[in-house]
C-alpha atoms as a PDB file:
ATOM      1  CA  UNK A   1      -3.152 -47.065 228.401  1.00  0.00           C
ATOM      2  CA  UNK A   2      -2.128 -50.921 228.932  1.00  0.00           C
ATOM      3  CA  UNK A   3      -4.602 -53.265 227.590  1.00  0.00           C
ATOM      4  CA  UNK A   4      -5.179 -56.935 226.781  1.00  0.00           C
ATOM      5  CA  UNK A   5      -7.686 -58.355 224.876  1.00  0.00           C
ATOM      6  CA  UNK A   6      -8.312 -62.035 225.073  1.00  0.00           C
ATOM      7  CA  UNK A   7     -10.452 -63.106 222.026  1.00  0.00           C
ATOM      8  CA  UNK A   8     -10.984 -66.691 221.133  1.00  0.00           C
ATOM      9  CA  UNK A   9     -13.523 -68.201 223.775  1.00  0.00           C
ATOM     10  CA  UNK A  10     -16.539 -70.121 222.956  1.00  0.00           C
ATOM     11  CA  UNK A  11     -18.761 -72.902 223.270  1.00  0.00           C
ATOM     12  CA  UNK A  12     -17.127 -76.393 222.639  1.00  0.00           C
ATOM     13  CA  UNK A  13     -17.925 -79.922 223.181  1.00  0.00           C
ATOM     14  CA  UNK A  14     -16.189 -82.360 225.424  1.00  0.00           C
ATOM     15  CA  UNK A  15     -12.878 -83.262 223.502  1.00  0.00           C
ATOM     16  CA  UNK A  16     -12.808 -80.271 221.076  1.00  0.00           C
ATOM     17  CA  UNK A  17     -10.169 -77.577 220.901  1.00  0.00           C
ATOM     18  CA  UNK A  18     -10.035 -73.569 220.889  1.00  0.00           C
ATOM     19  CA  UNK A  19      -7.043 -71.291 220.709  1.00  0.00           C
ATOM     20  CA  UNK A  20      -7.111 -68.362 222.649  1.00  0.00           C
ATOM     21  CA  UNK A  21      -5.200 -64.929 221.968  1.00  0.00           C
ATOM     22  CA  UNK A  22      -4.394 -62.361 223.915  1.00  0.00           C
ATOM     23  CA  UNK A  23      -3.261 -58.888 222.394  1.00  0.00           C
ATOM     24  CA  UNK A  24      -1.605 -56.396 224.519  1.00  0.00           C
ATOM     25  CA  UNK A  25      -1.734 -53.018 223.754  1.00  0.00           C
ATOM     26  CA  UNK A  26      -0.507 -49.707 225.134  1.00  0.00           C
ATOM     27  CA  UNK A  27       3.351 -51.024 225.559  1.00  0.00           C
ATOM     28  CA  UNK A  28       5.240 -53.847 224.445  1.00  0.00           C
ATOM     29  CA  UNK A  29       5.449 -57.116 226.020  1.00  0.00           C
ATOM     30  CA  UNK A  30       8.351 -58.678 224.351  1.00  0.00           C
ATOM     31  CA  UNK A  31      10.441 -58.706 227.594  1.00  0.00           C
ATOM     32  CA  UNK A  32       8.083 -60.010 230.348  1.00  0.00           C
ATOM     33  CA  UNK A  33       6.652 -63.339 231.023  1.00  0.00           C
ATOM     34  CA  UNK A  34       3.384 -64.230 230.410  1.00  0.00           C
ATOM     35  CA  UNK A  35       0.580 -66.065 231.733  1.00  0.00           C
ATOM     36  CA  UNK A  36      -3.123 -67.500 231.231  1.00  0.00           C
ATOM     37  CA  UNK A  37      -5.488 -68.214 234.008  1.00  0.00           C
ATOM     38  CA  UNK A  38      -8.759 -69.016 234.714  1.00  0.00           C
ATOM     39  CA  UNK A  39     -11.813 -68.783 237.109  1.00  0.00           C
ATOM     40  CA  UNK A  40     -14.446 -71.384 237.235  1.00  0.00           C
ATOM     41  CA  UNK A  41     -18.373 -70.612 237.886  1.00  0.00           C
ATOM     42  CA  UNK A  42     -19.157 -69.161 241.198  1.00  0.00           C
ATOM     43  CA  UNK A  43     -15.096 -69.632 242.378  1.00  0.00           C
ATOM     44  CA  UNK A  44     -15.466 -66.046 241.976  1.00  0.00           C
ATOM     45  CA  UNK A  45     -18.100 -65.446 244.928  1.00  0.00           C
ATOM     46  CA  UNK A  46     -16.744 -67.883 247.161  1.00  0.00           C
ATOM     47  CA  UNK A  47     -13.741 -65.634 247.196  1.00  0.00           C
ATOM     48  CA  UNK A  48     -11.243 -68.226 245.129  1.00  0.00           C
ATOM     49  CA  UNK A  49      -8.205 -66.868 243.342  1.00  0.00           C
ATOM     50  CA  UNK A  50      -7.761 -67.383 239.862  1.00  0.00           C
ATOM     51  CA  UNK A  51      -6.119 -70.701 238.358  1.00  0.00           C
ATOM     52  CA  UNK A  52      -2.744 -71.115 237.336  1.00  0.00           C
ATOM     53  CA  UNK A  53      -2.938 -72.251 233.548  1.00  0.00           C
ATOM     54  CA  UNK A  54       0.169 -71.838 232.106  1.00  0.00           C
ATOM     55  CA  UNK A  55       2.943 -69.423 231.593  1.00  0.00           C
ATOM     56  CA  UNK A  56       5.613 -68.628 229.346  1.00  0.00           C
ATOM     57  CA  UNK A  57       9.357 -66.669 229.848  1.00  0.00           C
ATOM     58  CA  UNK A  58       9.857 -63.653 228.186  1.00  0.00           C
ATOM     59  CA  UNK A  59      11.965 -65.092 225.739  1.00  0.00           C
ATOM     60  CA  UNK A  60       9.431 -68.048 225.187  1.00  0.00           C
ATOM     61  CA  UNK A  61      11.856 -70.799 225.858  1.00  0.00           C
ATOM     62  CA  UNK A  62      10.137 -71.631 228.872  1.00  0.00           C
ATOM     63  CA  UNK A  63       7.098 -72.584 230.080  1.00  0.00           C
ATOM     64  CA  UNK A  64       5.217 -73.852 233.386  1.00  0.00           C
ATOM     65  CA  UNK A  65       1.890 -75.615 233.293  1.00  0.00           C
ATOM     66  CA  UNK A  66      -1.194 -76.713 235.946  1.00  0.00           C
ATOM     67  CA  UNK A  67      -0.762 -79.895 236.378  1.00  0.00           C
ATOM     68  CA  UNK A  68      -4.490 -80.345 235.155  1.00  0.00           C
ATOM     69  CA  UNK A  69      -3.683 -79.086 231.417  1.00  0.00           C
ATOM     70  CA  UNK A  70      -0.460 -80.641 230.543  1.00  0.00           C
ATOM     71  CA  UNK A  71      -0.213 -82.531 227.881  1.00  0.00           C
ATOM     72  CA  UNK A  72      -3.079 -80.699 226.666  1.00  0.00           C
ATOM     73  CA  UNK A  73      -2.725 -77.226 226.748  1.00  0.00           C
ATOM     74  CA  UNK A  74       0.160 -75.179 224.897  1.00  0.00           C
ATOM     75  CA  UNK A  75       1.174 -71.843 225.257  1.00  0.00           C
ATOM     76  CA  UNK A  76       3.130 -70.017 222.745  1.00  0.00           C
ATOM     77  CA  UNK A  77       3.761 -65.847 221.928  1.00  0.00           C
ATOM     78  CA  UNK A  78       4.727 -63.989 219.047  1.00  0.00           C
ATOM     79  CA  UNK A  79       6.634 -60.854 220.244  1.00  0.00           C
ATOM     80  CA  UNK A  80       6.893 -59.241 216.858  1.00  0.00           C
ATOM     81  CA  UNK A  81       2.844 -58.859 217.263  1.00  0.00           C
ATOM     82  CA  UNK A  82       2.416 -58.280 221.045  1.00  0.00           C
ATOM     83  CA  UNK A  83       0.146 -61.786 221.361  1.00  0.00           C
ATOM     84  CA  UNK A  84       0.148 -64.329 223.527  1.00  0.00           C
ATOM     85  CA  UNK A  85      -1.635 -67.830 223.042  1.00  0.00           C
ATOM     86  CA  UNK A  86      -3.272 -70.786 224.411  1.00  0.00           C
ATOM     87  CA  UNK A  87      -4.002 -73.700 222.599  1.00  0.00           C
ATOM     88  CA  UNK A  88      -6.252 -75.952 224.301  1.00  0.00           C
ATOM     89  CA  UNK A  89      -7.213 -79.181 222.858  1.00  0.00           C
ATOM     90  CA  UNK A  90      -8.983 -82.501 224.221  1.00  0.00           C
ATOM     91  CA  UNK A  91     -11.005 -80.355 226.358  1.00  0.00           C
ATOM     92  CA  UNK A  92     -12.821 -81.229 229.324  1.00  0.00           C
ATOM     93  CA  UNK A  93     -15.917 -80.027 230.896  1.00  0.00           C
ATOM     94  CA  UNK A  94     -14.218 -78.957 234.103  1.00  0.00           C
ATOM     95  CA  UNK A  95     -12.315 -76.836 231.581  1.00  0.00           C
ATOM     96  CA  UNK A  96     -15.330 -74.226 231.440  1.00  0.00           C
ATOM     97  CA  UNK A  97     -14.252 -71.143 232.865  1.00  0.00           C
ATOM     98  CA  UNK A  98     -13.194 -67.495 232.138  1.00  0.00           C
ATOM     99  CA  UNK A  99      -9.670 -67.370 230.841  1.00  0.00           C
ATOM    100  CA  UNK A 100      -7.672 -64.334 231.685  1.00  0.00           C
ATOM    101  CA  UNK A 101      -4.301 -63.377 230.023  1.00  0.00           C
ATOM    102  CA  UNK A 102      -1.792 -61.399 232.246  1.00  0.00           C
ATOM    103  CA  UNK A 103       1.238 -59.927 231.941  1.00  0.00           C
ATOM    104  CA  UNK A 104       4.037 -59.633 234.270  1.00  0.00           C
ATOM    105  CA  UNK A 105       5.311 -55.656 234.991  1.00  0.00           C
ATOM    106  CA  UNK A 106       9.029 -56.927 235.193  1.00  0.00           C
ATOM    107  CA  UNK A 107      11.428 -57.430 232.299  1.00  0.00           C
ATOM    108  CA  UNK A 108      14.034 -59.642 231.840  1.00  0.00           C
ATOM    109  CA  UNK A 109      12.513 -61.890 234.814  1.00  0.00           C
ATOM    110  CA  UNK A 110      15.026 -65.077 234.684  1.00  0.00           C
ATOM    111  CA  UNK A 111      11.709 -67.218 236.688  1.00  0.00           C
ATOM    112  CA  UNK A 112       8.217 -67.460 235.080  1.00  0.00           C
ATOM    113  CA  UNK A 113       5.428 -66.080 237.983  1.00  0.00           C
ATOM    114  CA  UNK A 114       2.804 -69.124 238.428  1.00  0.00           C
ATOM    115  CA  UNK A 115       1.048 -67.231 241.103  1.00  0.00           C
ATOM    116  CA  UNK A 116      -1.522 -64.602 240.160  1.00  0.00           C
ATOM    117  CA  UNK A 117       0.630 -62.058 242.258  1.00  0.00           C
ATOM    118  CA  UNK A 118       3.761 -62.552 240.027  1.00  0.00           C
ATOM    119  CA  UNK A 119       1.158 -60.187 237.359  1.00  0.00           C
ATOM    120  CA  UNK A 120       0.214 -57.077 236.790  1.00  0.00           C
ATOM    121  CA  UNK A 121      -2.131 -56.249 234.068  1.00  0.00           C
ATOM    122  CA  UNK A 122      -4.357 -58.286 233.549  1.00  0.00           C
ATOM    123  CA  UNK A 123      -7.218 -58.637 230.622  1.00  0.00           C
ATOM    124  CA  UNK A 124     -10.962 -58.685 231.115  1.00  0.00           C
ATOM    125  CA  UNK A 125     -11.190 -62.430 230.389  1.00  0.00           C
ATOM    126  CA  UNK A 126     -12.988 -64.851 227.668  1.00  0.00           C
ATOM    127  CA  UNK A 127     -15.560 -67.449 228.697  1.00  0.00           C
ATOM    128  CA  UNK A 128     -14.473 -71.197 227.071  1.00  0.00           C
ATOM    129  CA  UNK A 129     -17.608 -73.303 228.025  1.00  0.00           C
ATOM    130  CA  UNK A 130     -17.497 -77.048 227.162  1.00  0.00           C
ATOM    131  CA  UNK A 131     -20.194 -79.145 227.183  1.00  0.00           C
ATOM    132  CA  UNK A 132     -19.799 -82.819 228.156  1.00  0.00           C
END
């Protein structure tokens, strides 16, 4: 069974920084991009899709970001241990949201998805709040 387990959320205050992981489980990862979202309070109910965040090649030597988090936001992976990451630093309260890490089902993709549709497995998600 295919699983991945974002771990690293929290409370933070405006400007702070947390690093999110996301450990996949059930199959390897190594060859298939990679990607972070995120859904903000009550996007959920009004029937939003999850945000882009960032996303990273199979072969993690590239990467696309939201235009919101650049600069600020990195994503990396380590392939040897299955993980994914987002650091996130000089965060801002319209940051707060639940951060999902997904996975994309083909291998060897030469493009990085950006759109939640390019994914499919998906984890249950980590809540970043940041007060301001």
């Amino acid at each position: 069974q295919v699983q991945l387990v974002e771990s690293g959320g929290g409370l933070v205050q405006a400007g702070g920084s947390l690093r999110l992981s996301c450990a996949a489980s059930g199959r390897t990862f190594n060859r298939n991009a990679m990607g972070w979202f995120r859904q903000a309070p009550g996007k959920e109910r009004e029937g939003k899709e999850r945000e882009f965040v960032a996303a990273i090649r199979w072969s993690g030597d590239v990467t696309y970001y939201a235009d919101s988090v650049k600069g600020r936001f990195t994503i990396s992976r380590d392939n040897a241990k299955n993980t994914v990451y987002l650091q996130m630093n000089s965060l801002k309260a319209e940051d707060t949201a639940v951060y999902y890490c997904a996975a994309d089902a083909v291998v060897y993709r030469a493009n990085v998805p950006i759109n939640h549709n390019g994914y499919a497995y998906w984890g249950q998600g980590t809540q970043v709040t940041v007060s301001s």
